[in-house]
PDB file of N, CA and C in Angstrom:
ATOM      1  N   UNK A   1     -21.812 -29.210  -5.929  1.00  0.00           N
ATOM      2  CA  UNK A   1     -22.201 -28.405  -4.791  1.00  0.00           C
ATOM      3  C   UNK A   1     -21.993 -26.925  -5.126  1.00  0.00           C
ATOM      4  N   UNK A   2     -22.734 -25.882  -4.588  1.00  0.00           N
ATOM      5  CA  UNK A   2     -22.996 -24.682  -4.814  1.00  0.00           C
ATOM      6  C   UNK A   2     -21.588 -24.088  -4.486  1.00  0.00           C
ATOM      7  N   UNK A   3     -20.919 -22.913  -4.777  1.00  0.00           N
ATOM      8  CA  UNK A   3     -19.699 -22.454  -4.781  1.00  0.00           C
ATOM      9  C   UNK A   3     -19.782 -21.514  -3.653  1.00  0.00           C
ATOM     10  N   UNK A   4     -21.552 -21.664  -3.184  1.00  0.00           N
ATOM     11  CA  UNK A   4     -21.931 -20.255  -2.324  1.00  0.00           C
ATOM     12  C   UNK A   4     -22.321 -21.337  -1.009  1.00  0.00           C
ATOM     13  N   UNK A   5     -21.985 -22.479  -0.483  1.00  0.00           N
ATOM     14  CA  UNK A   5     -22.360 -23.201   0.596  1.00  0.00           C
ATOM     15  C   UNK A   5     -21.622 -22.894   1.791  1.00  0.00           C
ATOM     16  N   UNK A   6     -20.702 -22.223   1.431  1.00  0.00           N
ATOM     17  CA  UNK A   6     -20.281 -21.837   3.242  1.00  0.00           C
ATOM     18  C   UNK A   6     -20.815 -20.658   3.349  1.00  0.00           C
ATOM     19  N   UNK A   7     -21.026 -19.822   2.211  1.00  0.00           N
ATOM     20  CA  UNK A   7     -22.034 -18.731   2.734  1.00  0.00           C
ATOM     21  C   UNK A   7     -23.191 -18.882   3.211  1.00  0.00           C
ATOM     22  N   UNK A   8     -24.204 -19.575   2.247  1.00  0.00           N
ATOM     23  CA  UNK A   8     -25.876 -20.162   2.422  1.00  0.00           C
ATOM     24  C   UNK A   8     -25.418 -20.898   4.282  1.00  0.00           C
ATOM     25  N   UNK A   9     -24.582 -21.894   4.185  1.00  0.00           N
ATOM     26  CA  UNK A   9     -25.048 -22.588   5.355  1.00  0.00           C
ATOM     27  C   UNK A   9     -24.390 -21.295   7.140  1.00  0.00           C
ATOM     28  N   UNK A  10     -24.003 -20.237   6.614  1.00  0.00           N
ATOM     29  CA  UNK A  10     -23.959 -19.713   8.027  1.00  0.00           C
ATOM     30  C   UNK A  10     -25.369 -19.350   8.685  1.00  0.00           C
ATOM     31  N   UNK A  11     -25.434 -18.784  10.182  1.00  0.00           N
ATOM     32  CA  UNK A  11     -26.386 -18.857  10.613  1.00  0.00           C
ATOM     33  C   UNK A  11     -26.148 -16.917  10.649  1.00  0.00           C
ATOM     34  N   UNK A  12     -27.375 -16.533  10.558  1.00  0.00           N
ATOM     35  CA  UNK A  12     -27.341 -15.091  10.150  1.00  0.00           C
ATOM     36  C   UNK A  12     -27.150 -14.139  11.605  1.00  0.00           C
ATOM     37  N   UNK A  13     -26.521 -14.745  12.503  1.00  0.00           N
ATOM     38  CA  UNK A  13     -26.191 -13.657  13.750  1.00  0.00           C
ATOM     39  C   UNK A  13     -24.374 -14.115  13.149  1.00  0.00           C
ATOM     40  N   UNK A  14     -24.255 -14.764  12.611  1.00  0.00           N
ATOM     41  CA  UNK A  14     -22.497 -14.872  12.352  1.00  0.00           C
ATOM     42  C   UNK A  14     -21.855 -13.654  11.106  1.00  0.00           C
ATOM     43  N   UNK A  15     -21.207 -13.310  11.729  1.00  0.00           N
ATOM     44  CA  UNK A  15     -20.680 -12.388  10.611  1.00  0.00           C
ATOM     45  C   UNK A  15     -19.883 -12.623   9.378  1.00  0.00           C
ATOM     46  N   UNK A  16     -20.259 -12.387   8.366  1.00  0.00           N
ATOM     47  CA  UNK A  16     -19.622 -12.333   6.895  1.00  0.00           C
ATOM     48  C   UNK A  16     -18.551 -11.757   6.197  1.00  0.00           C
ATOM     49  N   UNK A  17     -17.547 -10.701   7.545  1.00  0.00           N
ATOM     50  CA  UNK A  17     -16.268 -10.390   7.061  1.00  0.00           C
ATOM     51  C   UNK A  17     -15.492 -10.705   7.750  1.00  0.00           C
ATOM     52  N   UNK A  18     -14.312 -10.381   6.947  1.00  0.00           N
ATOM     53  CA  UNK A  18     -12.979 -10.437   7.784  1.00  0.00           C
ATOM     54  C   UNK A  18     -12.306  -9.173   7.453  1.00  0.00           C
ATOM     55  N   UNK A  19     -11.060  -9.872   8.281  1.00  0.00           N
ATOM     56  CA  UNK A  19     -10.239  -8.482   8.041  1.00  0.00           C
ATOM     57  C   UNK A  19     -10.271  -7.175   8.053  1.00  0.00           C
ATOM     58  N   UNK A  20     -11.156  -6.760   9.384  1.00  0.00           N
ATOM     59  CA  UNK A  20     -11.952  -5.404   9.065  1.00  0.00           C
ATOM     60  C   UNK A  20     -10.477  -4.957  10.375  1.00  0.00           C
ATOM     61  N   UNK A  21     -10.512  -3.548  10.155  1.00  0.00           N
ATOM     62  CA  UNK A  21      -9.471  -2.626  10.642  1.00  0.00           C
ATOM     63  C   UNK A  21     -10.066  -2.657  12.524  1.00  0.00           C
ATOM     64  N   UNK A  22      -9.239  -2.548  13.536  1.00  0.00           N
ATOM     65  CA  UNK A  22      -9.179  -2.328  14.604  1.00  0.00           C
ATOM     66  C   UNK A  22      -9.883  -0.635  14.865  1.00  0.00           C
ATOM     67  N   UNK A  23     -10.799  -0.037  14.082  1.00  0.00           N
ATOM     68  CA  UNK A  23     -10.881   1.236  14.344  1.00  0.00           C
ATOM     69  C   UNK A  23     -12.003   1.637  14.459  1.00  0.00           C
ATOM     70  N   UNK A  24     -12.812   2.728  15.257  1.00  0.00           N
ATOM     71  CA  UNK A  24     -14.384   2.747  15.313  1.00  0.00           C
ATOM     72  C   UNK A  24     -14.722   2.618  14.075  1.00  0.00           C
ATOM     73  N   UNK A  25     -16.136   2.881  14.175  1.00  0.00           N
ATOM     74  CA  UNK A  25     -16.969   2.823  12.789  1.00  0.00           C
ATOM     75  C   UNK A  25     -17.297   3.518  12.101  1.00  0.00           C
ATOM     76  N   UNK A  26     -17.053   5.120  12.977  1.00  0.00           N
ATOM     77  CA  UNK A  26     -17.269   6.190  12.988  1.00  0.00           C
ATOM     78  C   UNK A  26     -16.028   6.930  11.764  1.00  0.00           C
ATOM     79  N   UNK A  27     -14.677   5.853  11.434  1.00  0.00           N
ATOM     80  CA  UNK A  27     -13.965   6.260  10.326  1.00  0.00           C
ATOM     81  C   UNK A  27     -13.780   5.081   9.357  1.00  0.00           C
ATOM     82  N   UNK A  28     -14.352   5.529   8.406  1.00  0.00           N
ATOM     83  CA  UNK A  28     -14.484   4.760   6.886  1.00  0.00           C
ATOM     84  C   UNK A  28     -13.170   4.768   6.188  1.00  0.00           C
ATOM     85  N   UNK A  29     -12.258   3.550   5.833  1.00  0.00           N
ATOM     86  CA  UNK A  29     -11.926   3.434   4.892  1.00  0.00           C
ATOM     87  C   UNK A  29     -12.298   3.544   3.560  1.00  0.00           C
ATOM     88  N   UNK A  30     -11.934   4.210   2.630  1.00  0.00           N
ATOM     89  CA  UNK A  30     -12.688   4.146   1.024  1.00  0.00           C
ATOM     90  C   UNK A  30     -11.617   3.353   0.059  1.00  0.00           C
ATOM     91  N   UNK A  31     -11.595   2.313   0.096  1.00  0.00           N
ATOM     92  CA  UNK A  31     -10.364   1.779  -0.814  1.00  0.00           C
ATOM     93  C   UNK A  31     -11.009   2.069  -2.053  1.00  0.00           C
ATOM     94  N   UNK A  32     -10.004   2.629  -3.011  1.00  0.00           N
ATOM     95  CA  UNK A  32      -9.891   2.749  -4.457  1.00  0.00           C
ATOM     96  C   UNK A  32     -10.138   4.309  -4.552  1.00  0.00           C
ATOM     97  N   UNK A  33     -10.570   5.117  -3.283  1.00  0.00           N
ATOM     98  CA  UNK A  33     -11.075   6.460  -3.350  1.00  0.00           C
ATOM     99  C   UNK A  33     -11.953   6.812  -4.381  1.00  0.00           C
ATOM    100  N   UNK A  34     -13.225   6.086  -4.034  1.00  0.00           N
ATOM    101  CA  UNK A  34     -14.089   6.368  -5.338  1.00  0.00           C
ATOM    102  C   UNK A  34     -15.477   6.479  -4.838  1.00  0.00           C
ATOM    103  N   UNK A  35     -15.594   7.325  -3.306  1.00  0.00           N
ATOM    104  CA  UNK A  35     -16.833   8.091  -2.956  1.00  0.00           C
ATOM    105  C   UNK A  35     -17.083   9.324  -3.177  1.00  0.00           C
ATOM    106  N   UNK A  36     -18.275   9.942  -3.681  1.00  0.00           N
ATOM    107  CA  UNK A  36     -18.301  11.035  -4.228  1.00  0.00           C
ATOM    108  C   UNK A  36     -18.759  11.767  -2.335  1.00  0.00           C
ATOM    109  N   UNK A  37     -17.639  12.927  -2.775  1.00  0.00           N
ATOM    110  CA  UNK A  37     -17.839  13.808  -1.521  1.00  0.00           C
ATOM    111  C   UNK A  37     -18.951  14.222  -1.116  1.00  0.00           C
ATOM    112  N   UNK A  38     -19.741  15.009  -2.505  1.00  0.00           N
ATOM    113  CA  UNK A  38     -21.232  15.330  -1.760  1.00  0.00           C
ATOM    114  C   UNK A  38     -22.091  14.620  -1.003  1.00  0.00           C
ATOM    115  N   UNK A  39     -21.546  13.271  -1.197  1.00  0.00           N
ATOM    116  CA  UNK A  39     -22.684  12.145  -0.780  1.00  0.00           C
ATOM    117  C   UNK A  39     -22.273  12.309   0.604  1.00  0.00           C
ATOM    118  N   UNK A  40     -21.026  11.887   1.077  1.00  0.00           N
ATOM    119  CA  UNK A  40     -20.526  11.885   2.174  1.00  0.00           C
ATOM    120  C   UNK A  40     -20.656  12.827   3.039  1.00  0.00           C
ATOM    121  N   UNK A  41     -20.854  13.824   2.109  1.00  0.00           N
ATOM    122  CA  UNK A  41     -20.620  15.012   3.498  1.00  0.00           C
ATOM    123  C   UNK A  41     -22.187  15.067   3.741  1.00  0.00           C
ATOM    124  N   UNK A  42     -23.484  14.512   3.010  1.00  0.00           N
ATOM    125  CA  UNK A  42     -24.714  14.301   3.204  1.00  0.00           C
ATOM    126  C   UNK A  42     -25.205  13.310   4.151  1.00  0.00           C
ATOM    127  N   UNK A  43     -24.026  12.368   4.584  1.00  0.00           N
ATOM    128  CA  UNK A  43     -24.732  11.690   5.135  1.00  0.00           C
ATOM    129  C   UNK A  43     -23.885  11.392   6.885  1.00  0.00           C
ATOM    130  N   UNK A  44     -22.616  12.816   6.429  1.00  0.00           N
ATOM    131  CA  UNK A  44     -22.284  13.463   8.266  1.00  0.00           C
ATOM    132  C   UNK A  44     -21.141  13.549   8.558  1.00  0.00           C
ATOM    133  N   UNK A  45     -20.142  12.825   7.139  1.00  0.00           N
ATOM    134  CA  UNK A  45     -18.612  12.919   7.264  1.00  0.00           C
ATOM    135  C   UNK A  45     -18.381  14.449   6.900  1.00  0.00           C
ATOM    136  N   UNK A  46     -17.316  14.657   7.999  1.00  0.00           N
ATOM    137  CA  UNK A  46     -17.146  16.089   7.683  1.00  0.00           C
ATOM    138  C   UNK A  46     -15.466  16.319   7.197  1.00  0.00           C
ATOM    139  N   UNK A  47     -14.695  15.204   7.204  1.00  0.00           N
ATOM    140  CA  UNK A  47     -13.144  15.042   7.345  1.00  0.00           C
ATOM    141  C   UNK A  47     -12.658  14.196   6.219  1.00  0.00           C
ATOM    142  N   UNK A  48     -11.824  14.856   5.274  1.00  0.00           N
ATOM    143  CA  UNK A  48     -11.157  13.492   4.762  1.00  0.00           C
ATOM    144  C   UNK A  48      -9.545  13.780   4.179  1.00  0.00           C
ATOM    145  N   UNK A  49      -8.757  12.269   4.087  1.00  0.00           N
ATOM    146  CA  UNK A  49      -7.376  12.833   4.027  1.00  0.00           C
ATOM    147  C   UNK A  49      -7.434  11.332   3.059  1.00  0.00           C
ATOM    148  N   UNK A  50      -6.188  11.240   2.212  1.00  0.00           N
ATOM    149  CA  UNK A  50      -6.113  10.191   1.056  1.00  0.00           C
ATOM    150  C   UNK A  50      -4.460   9.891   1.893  1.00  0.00           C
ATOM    151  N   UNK A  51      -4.551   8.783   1.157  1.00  0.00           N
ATOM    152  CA  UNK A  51      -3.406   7.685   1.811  1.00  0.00           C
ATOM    153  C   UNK A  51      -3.207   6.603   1.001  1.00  0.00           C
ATOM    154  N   UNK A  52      -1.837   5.722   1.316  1.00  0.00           N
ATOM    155  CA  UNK A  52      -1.529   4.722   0.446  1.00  0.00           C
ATOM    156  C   UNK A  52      -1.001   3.816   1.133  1.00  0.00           C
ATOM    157  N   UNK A  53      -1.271   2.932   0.617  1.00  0.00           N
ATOM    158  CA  UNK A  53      -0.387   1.441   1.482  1.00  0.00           C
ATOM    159  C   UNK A  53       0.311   0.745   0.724  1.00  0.00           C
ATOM    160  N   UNK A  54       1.131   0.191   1.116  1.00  0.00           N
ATOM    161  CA  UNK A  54       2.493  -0.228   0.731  1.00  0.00           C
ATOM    162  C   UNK A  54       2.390  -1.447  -0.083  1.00  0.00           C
ATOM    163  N   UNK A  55       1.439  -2.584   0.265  1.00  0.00           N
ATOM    164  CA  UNK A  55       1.145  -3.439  -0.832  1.00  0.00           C
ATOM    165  C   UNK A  55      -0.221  -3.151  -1.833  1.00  0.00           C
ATOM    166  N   UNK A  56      -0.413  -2.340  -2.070  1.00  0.00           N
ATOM    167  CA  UNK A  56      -1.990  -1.912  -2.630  1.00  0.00           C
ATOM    168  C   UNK A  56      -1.529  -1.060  -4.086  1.00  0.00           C
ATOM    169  N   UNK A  57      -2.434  -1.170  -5.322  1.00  0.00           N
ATOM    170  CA  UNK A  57      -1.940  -0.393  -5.851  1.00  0.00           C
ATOM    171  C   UNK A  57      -3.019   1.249  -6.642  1.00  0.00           C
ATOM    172  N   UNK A  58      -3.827   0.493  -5.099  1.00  0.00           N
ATOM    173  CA  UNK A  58      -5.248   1.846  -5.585  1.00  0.00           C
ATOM    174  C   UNK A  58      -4.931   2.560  -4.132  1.00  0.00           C
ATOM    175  N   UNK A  59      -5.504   4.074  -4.197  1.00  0.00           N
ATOM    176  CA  UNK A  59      -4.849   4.812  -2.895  1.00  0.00           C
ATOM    177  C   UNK A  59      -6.545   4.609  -2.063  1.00  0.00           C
ATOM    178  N   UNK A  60      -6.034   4.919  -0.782  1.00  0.00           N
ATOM    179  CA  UNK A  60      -7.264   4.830   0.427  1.00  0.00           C
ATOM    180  C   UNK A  60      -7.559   6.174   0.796  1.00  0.00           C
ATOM    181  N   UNK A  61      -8.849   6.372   0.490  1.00  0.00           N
ATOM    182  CA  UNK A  61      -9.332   7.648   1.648  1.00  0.00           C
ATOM    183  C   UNK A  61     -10.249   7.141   2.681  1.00  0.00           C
ATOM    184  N   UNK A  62      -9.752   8.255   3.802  1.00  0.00           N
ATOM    185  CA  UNK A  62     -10.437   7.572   5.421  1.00  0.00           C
ATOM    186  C   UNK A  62     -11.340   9.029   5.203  1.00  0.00           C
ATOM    187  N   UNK A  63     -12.499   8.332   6.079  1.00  0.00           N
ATOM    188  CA  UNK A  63     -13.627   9.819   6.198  1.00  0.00           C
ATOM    189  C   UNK A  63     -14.158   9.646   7.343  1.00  0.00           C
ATOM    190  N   UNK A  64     -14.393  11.000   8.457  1.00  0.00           N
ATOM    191  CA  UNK A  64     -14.501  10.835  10.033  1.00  0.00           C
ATOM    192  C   UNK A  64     -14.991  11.826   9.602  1.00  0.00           C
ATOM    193  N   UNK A  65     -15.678  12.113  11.231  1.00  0.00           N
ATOM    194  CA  UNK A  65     -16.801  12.929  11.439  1.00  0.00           C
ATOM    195  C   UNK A  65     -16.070  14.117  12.434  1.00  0.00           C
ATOM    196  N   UNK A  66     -15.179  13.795  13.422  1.00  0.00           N
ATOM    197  CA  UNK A  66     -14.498  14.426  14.186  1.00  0.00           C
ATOM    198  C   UNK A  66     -13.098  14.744  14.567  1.00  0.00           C
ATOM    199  N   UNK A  67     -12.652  15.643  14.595  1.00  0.00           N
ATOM    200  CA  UNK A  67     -11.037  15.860  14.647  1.00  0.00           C
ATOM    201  C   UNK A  67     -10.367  14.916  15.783  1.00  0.00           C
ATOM    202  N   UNK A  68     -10.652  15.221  16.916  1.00  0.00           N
ATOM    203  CA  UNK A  68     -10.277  13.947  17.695  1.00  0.00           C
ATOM    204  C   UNK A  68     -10.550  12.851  17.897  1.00  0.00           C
ATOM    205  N   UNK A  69     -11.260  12.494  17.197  1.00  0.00           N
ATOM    206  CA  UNK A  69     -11.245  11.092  16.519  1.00  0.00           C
ATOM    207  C   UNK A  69      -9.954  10.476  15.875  1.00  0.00           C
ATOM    208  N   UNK A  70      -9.995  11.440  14.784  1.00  0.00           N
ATOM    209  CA  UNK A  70      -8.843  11.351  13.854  1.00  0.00           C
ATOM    210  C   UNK A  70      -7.360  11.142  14.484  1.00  0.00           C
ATOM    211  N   UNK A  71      -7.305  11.790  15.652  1.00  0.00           N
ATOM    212  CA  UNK A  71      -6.170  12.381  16.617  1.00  0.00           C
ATOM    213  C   UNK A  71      -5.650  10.868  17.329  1.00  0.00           C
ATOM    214  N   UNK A  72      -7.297  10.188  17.618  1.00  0.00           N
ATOM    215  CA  UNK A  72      -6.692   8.972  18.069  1.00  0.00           C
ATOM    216  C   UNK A  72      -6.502   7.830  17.397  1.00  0.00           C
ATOM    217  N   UNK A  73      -7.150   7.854  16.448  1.00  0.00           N
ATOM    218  CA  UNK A  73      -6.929   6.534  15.317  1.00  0.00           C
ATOM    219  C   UNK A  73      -5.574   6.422  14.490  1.00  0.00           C
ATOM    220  N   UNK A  74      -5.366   7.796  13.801  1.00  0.00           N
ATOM    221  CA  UNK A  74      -4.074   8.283  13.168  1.00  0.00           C
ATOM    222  C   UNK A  74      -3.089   7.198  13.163  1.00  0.00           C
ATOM    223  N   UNK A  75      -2.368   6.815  14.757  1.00  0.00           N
ATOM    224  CA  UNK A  75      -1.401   6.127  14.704  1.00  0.00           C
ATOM    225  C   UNK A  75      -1.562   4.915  14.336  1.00  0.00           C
ATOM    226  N   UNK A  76      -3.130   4.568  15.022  1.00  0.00           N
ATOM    227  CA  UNK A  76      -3.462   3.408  14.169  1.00  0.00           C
ATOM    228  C   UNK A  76      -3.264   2.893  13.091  1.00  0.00           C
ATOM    229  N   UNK A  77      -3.977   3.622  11.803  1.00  0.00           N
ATOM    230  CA  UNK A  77      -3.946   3.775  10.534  1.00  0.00           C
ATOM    231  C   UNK A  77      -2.722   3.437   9.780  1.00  0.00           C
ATOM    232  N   UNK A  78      -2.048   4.368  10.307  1.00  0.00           N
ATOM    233  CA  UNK A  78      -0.559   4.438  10.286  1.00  0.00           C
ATOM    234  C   UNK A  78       0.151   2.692  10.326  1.00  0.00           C
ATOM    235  N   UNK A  79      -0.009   2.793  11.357  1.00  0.00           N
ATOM    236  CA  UNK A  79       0.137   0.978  12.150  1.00  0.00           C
ATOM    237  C   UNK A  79      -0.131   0.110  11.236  1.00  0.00           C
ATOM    238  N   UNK A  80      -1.081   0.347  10.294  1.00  0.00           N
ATOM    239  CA  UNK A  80      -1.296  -1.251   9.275  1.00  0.00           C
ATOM    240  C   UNK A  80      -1.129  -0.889   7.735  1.00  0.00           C
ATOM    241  N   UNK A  81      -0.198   0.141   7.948  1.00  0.00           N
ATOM    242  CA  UNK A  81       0.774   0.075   6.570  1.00  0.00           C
ATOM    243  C   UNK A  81       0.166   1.534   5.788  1.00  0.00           C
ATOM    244  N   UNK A  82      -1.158   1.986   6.315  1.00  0.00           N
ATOM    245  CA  UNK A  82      -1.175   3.209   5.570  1.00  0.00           C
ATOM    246  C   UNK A  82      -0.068   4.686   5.636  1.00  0.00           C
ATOM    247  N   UNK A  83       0.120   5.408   4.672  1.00  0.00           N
ATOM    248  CA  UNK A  83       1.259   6.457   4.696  1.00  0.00           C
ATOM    249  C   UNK A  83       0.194   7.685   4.215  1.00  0.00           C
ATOM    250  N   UNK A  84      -0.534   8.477   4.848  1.00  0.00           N
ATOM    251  CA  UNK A  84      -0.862   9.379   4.526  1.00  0.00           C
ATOM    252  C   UNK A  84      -0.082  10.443   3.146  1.00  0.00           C
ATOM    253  N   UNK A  85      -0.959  10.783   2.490  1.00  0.00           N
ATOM    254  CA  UNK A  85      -0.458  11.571   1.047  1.00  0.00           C
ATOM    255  C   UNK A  85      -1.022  12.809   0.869  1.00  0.00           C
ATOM    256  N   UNK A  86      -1.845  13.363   1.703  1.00  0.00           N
ATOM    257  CA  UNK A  86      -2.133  14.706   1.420  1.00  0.00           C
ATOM    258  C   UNK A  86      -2.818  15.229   2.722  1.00  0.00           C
ATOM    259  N   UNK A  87      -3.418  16.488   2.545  1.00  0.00           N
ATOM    260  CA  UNK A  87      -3.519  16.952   3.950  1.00  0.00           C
ATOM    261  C   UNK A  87      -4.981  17.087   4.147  1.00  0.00           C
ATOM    262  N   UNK A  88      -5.418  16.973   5.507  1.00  0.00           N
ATOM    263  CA  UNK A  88      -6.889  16.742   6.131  1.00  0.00           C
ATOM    264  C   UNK A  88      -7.595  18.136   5.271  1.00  0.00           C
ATOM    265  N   UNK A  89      -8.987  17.140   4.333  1.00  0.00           N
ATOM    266  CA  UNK A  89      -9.633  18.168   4.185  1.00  0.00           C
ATOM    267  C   UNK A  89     -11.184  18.521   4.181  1.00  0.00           C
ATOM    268  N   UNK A  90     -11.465  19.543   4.625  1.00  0.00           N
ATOM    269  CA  UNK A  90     -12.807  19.459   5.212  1.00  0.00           C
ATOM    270  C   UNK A  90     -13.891  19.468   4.542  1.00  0.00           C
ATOM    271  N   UNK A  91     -14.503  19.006   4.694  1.00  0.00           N
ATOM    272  CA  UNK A  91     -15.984  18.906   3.385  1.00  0.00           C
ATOM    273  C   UNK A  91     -17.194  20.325   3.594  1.00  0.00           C
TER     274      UNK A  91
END
């Protein structure tokens, strides 16, 4: 049997991830920090700050579009093990 059958047999309104973060959509995790900025700031992110989590051993950058955004997610972020490492910077 195919190694891909619980994928093939879902029905395509069911969703294919897990584990996605409690946070709008509007702020991107980048695990491994390996988006090139120009792109990002091309396509409307205007914010970004790098971070690390405690079992991980590649660092995370988050990228938002708006400061208070940021203002309310923050603790969030915070909340599932990320530790911010440098300071908000603007594209």
């Amino acid at each position: 049997m195919s190694e891909y059958k619980e994928y093939l047999d879902r029905r395509s309104q069911e969703p294919t991830y897990a584990n996605t973060f409690d946070l709008p959509s509007i702020v991107m995790p980048d695990n491994g920090n390996s988006m090139d900025a120009k792109h990002m700031k091309s396509i409307g992110y205007k914010y970004r700050i790098e971070s690390q989590h405690v079992d991980r051993d590649h660092p995370t950058a988050w990228w938002w579009h708006d400061m208070k955004l940021f203002e309310r997610v923050k603790e969030r972020i915070e909340g599932k093990g990320f530790a911010f490492t440098s300071n908000i910077q603007t594209l």
